[in-house]
PDB file of N, CA and C in Angstrom:
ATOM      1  N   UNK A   1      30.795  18.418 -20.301  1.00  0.00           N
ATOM      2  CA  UNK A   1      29.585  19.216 -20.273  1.00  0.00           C
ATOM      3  C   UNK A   1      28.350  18.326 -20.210  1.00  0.00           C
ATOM      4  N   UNK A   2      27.943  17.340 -20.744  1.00  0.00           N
ATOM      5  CA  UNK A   2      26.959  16.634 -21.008  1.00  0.00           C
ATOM      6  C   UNK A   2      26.668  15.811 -19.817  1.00  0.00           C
ATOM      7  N   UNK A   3      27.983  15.460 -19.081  1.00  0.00           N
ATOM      8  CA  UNK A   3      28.240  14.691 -17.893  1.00  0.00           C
ATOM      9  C   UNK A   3      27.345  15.658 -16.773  1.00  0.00           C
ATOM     10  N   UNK A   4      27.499  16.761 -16.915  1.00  0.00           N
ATOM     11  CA  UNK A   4      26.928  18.323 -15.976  1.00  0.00           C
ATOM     12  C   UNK A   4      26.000  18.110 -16.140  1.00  0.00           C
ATOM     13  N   UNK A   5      25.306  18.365 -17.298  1.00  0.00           N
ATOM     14  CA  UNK A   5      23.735  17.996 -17.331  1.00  0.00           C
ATOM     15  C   UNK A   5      23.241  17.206 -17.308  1.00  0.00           C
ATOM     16  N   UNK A   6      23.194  15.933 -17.180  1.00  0.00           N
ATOM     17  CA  UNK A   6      22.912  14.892 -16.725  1.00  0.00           C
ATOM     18  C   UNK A   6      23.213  14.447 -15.264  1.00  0.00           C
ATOM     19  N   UNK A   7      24.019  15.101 -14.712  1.00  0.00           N
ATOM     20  CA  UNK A   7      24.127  15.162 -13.436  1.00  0.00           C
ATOM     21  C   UNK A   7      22.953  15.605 -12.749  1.00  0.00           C
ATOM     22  N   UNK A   8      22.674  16.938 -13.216  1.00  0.00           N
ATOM     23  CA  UNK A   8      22.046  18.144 -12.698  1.00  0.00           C
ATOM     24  C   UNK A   8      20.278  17.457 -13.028  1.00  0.00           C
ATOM     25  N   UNK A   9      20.058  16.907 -14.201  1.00  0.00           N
ATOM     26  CA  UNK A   9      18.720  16.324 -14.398  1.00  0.00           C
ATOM     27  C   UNK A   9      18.710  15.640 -13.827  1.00  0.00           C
ATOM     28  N   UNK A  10      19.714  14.783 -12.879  1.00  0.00           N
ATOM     29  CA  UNK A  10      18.932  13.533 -11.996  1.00  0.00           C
ATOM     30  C   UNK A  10      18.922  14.046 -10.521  1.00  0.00           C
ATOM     31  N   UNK A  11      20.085  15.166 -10.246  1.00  0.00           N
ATOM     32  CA  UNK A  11      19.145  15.880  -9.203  1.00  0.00           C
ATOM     33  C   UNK A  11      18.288  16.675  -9.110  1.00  0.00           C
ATOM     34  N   UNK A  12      17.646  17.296 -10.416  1.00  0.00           N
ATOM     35  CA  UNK A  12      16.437  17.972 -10.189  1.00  0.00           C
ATOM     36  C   UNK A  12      15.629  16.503  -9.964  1.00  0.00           C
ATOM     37  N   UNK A  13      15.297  15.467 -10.594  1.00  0.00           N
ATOM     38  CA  UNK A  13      14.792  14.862 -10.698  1.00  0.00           C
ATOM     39  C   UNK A  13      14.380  13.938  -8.552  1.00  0.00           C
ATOM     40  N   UNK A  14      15.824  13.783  -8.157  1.00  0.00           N
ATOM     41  CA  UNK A  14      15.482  13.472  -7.212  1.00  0.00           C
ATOM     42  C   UNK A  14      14.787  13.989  -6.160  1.00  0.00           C
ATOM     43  N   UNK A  15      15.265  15.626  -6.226  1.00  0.00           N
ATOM     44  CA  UNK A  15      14.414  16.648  -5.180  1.00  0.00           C
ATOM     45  C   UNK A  15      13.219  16.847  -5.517  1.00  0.00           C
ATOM     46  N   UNK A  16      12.508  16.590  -6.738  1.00  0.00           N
ATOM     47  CA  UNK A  16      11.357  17.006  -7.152  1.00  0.00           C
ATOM     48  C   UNK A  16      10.273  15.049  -6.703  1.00  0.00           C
ATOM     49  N   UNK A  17      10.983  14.287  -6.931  1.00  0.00           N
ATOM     50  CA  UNK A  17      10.129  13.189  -6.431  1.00  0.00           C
ATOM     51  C   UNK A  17      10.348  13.234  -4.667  1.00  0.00           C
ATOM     52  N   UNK A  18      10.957  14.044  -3.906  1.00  0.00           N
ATOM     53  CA  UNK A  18      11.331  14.062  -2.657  1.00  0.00           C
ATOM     54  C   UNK A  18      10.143  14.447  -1.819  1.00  0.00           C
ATOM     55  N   UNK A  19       9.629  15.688  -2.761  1.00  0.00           N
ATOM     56  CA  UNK A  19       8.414  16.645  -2.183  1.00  0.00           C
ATOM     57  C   UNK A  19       7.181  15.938  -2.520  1.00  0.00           C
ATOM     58  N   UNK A  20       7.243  15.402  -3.412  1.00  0.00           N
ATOM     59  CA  UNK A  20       6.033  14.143  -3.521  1.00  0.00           C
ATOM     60  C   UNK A  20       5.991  13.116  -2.518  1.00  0.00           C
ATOM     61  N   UNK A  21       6.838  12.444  -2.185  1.00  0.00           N
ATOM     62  CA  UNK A  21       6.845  11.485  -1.574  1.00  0.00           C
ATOM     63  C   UNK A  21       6.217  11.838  -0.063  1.00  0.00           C
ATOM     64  N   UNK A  22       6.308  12.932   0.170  1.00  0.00           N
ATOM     65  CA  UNK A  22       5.946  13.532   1.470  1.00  0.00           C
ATOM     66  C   UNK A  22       4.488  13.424   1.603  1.00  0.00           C
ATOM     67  N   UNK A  23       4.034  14.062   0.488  1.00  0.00           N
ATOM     68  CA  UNK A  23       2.333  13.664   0.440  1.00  0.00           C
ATOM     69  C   UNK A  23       1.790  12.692   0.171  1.00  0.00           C
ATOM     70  N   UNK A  24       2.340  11.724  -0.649  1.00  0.00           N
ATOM     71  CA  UNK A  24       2.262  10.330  -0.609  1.00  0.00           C
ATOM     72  C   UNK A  24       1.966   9.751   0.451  1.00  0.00           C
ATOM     73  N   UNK A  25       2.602   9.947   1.542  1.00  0.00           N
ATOM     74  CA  UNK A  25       2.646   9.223   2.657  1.00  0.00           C
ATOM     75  C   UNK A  25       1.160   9.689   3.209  1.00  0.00           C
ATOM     76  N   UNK A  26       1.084  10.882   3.391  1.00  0.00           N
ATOM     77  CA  UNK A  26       0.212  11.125   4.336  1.00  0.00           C
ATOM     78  C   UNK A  26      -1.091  10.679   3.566  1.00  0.00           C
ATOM     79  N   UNK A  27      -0.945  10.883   2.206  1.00  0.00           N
ATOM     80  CA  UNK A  27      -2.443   9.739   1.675  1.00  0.00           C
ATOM     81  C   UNK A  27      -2.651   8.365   1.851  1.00  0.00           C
ATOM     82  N   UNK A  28      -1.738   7.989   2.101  1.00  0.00           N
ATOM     83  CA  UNK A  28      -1.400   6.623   2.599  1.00  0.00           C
ATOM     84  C   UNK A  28      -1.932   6.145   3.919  1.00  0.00           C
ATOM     85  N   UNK A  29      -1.086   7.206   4.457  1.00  0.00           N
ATOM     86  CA  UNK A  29      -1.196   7.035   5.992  1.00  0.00           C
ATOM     87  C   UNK A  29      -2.807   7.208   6.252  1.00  0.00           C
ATOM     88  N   UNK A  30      -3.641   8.174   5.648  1.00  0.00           N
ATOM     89  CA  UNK A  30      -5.056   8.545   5.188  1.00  0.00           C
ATOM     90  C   UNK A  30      -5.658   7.340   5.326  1.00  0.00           C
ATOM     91  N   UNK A  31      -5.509   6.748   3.668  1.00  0.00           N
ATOM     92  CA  UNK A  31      -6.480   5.538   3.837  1.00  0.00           C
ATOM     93  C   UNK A  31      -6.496   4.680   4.444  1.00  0.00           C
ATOM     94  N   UNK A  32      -5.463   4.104   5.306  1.00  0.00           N
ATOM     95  CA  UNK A  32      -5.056   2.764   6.185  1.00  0.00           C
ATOM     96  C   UNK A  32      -5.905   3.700   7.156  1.00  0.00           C
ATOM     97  N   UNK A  33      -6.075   4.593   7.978  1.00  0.00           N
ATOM     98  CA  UNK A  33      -6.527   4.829   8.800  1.00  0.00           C
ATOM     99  C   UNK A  33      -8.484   4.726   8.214  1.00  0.00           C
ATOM    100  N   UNK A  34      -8.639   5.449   7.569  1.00  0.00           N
ATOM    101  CA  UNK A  34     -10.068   5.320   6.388  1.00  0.00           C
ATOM    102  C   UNK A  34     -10.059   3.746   6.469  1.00  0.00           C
ATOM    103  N   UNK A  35      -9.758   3.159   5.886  1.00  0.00           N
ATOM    104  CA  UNK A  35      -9.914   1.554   6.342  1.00  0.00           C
ATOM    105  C   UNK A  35      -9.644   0.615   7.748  1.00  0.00           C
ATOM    106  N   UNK A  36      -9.230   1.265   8.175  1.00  0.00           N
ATOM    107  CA  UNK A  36      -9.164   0.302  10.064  1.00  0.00           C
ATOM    108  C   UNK A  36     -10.267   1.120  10.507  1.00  0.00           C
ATOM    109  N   UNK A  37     -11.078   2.116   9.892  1.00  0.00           N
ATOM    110  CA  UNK A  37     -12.167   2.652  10.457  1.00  0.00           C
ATOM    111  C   UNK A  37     -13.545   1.969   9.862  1.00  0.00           C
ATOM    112  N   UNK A  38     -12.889   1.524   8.212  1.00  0.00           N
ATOM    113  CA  UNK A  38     -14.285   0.949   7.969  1.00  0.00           C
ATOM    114  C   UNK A  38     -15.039  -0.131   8.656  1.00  0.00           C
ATOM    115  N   UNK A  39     -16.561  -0.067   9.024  1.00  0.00           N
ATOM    116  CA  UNK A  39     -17.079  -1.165   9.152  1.00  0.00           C
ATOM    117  C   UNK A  39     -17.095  -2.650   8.731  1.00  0.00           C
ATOM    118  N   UNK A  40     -16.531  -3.558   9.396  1.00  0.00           N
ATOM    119  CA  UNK A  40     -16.157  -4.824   8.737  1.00  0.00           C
ATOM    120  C   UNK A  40     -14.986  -5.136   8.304  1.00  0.00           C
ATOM    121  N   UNK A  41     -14.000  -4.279   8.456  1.00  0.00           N
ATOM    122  CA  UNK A  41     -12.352  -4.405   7.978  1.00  0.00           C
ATOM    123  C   UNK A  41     -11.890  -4.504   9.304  1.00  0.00           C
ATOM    124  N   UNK A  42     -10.750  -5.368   9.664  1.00  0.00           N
ATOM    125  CA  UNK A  42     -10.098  -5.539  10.372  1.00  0.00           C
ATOM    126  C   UNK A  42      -8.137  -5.366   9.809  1.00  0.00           C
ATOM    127  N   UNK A  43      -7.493  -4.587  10.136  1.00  0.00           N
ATOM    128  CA  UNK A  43      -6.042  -4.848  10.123  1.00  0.00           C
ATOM    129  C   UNK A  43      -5.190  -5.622  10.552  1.00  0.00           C
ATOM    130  N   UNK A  44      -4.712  -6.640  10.116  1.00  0.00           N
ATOM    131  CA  UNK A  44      -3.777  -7.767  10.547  1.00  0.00           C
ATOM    132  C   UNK A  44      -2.235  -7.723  10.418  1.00  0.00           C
ATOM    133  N   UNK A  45      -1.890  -7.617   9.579  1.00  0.00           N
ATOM    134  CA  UNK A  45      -0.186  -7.200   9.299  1.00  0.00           C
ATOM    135  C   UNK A  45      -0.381  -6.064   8.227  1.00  0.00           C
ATOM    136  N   UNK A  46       1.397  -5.661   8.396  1.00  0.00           N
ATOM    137  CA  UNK A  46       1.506  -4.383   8.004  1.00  0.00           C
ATOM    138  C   UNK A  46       2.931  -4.980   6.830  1.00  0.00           C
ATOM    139  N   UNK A  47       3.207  -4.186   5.674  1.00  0.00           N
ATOM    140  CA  UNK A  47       4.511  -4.664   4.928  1.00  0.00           C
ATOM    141  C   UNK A  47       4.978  -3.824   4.585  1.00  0.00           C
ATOM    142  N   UNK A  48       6.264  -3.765   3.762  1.00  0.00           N
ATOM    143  CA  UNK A  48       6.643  -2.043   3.364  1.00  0.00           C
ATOM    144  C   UNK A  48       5.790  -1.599   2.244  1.00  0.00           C
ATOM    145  N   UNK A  49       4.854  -2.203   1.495  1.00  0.00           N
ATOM    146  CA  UNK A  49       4.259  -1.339   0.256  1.00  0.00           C
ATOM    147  C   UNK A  49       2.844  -1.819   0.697  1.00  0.00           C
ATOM    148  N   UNK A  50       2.449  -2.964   1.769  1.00  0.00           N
ATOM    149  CA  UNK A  50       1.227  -3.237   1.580  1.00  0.00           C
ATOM    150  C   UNK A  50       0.710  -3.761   2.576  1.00  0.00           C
ATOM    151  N   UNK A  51      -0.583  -3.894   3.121  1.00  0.00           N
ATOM    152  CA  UNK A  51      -0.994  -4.131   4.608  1.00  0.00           C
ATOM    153  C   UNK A  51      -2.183  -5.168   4.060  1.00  0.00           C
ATOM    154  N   UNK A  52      -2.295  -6.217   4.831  1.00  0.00           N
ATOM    155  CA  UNK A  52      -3.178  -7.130   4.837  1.00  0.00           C
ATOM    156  C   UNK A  52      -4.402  -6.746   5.424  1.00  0.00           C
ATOM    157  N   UNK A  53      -5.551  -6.753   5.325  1.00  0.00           N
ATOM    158  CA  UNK A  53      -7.080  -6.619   6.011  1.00  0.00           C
ATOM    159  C   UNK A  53      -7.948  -7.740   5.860  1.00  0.00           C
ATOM    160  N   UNK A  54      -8.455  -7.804   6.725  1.00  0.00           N
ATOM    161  CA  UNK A  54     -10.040  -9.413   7.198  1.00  0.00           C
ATOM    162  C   UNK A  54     -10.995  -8.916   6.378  1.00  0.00           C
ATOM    163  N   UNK A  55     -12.380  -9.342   5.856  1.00  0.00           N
ATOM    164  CA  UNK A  55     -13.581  -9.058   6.538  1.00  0.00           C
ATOM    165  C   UNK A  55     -13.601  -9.808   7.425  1.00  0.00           C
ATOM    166  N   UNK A  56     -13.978  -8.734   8.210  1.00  0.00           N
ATOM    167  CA  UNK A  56     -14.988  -9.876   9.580  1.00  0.00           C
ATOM    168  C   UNK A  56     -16.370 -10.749   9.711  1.00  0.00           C
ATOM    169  N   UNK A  57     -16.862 -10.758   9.070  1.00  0.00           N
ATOM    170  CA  UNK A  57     -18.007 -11.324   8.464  1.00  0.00           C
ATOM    171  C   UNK A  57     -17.849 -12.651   8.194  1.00  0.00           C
ATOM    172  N   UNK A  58     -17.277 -12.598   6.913  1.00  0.00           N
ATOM    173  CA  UNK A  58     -16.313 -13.817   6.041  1.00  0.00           C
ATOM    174  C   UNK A  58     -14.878 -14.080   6.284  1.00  0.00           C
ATOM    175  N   UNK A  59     -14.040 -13.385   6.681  1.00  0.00           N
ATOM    176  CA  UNK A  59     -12.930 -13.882   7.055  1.00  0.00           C
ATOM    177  C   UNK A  59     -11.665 -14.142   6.454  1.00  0.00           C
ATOM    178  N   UNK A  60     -12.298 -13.384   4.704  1.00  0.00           N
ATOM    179  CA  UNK A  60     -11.713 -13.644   3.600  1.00  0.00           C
ATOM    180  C   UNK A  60     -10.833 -12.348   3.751  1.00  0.00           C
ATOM    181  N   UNK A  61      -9.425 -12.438   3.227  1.00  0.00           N
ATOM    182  CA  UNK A  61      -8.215 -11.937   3.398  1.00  0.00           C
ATOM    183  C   UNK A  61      -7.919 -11.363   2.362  1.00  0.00           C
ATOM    184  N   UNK A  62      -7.535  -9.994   2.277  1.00  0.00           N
ATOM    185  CA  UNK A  62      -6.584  -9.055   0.936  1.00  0.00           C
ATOM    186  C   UNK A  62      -6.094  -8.398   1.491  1.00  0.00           C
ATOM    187  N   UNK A  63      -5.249  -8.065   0.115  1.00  0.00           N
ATOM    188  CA  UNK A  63      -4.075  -7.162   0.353  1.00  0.00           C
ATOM    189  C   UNK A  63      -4.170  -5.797  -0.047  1.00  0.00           C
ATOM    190  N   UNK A  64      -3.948  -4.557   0.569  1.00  0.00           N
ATOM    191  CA  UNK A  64      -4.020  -3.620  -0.038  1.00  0.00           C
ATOM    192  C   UNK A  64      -2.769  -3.052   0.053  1.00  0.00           C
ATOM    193  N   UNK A  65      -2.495  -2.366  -1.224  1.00  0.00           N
ATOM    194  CA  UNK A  65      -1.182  -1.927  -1.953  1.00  0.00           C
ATOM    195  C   UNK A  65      -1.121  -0.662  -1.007  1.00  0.00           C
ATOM    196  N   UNK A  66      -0.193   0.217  -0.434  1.00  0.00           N
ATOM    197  CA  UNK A  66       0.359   1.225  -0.059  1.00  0.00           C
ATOM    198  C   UNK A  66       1.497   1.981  -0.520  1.00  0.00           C
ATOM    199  N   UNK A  67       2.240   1.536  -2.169  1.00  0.00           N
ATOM    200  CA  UNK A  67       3.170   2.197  -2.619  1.00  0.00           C
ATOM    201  C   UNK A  67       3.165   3.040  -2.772  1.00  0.00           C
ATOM    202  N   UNK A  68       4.169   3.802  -3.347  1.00  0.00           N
ATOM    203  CA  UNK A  68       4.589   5.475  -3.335  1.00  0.00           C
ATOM    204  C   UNK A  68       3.644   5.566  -5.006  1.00  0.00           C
ATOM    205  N   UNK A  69       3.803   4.496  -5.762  1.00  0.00           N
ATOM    206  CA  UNK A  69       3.098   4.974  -7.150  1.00  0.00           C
ATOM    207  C   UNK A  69       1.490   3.969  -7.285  1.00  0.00           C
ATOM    208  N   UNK A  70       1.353   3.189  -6.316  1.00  0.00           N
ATOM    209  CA  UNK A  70       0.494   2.380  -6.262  1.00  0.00           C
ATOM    210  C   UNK A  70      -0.309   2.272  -4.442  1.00  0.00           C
ATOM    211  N   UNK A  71      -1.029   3.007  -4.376  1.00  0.00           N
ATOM    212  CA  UNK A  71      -1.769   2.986  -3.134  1.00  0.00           C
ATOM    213  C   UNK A  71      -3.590   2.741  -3.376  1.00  0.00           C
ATOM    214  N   UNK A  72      -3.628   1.454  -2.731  1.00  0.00           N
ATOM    215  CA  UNK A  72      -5.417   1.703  -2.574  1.00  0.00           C
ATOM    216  C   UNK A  72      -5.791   0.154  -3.346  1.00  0.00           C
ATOM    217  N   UNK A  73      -4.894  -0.296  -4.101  1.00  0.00           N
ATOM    218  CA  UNK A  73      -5.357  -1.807  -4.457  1.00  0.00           C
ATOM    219  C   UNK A  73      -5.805  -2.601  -3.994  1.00  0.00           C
ATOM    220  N   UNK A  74      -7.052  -3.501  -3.660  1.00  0.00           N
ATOM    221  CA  UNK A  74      -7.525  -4.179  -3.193  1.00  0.00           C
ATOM    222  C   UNK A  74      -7.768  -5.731  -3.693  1.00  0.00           C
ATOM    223  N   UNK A  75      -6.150  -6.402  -3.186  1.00  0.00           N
ATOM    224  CA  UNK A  75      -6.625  -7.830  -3.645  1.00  0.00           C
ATOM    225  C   UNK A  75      -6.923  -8.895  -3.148  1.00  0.00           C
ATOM    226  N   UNK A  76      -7.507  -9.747  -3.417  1.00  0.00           N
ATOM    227  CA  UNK A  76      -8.227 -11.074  -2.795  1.00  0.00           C
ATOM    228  C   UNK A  76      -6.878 -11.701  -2.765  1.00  0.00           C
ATOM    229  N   UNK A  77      -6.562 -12.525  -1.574  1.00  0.00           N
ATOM    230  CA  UNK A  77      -5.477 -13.343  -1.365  1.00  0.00           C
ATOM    231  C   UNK A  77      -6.215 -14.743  -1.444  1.00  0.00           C
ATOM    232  N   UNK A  78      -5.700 -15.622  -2.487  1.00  0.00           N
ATOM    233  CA  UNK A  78      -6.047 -17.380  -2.485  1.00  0.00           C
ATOM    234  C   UNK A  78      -4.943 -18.002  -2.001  1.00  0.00           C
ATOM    235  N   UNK A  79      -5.591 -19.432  -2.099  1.00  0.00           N
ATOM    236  CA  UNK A  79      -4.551 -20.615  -1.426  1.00  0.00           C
ATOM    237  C   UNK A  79      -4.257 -20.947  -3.110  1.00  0.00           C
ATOM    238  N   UNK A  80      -3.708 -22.319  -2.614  1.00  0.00           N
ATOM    239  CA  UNK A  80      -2.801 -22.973  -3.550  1.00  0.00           C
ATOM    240  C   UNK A  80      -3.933 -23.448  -4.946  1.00  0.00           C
ATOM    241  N   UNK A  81      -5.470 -23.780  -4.528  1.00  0.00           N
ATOM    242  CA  UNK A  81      -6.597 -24.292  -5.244  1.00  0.00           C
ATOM    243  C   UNK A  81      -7.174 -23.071  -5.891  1.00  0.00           C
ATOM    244  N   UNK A  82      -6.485 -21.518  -5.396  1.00  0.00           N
ATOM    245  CA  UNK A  82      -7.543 -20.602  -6.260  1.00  0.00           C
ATOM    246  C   UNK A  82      -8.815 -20.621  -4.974  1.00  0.00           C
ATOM    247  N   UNK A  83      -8.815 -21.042  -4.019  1.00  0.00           N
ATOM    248  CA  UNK A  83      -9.462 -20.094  -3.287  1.00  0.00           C
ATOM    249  C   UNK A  83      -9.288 -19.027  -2.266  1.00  0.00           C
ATOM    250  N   UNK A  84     -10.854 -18.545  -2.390  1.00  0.00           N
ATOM    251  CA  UNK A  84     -10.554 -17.391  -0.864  1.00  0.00           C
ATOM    252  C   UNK A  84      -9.799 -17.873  -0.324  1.00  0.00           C
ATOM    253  N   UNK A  85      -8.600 -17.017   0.511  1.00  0.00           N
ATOM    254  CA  UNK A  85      -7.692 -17.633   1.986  1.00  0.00           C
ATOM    255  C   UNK A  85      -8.676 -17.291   2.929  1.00  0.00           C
ATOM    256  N   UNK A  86      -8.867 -17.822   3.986  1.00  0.00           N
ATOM    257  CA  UNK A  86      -9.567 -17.111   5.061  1.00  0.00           C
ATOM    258  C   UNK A  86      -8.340 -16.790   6.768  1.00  0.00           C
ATOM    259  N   UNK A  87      -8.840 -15.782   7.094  1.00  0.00           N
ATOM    260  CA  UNK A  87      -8.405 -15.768   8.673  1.00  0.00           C
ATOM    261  C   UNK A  87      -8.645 -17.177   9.262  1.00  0.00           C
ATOM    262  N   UNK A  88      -7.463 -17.491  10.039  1.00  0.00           N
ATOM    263  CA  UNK A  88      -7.787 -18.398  10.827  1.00  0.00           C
ATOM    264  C   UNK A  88      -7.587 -17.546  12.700  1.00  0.00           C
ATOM    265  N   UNK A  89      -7.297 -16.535  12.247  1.00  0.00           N
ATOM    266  CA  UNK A  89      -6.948 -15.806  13.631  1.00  0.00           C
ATOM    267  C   UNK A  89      -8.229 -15.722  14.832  1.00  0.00           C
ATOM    268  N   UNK A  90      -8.259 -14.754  15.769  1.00  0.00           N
ATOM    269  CA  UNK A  90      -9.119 -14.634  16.505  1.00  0.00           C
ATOM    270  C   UNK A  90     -10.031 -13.522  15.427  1.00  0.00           C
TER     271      UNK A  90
END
């Protein structure tokens, strides 16, 4: 019996994070688009939880988070000294 319900709680559990995940995305999918639109952001690579962006200005490089529980983080990527990384791209 206990085996049953515990069964049954991890598939409610999975179908109910299923229908989330659906909207997840499309907020996701949202802001990456909201940001390749902003002024001065450029998109460079893409990863499974997180996409890299320029300024164009400065040239200085972060990462922004795209996870299912973590979307929208904006971090400064350094080198080995603790500084800005910069684009070396076009």
């Amino acid at each position: 019996m206990k085996r049953a319900v515990i069964a049954l709680m991890i598939a409610a559990g999975l179908i109910a994070g299923c229908g989330k995940a659906g909207k997840k995305s499309e907020e996701i999918r949202s802001a990456m688009t909201e940001l390749d639109n902003a002024e001065g952001f450029q998109t460079i690579a893409y990863g499974l939880h997180y996409y890299i962006v320029v300024d164009e200005e400065t040239r200085v490089m972060y990462a922004v988070s795209n996870g299912m529980y973590n979307t929208g983080n904006l971090t400064l990527l350094v080198d080995a000294n603790g500084k800005p990384r910069l684009w070396e791209g076009e």
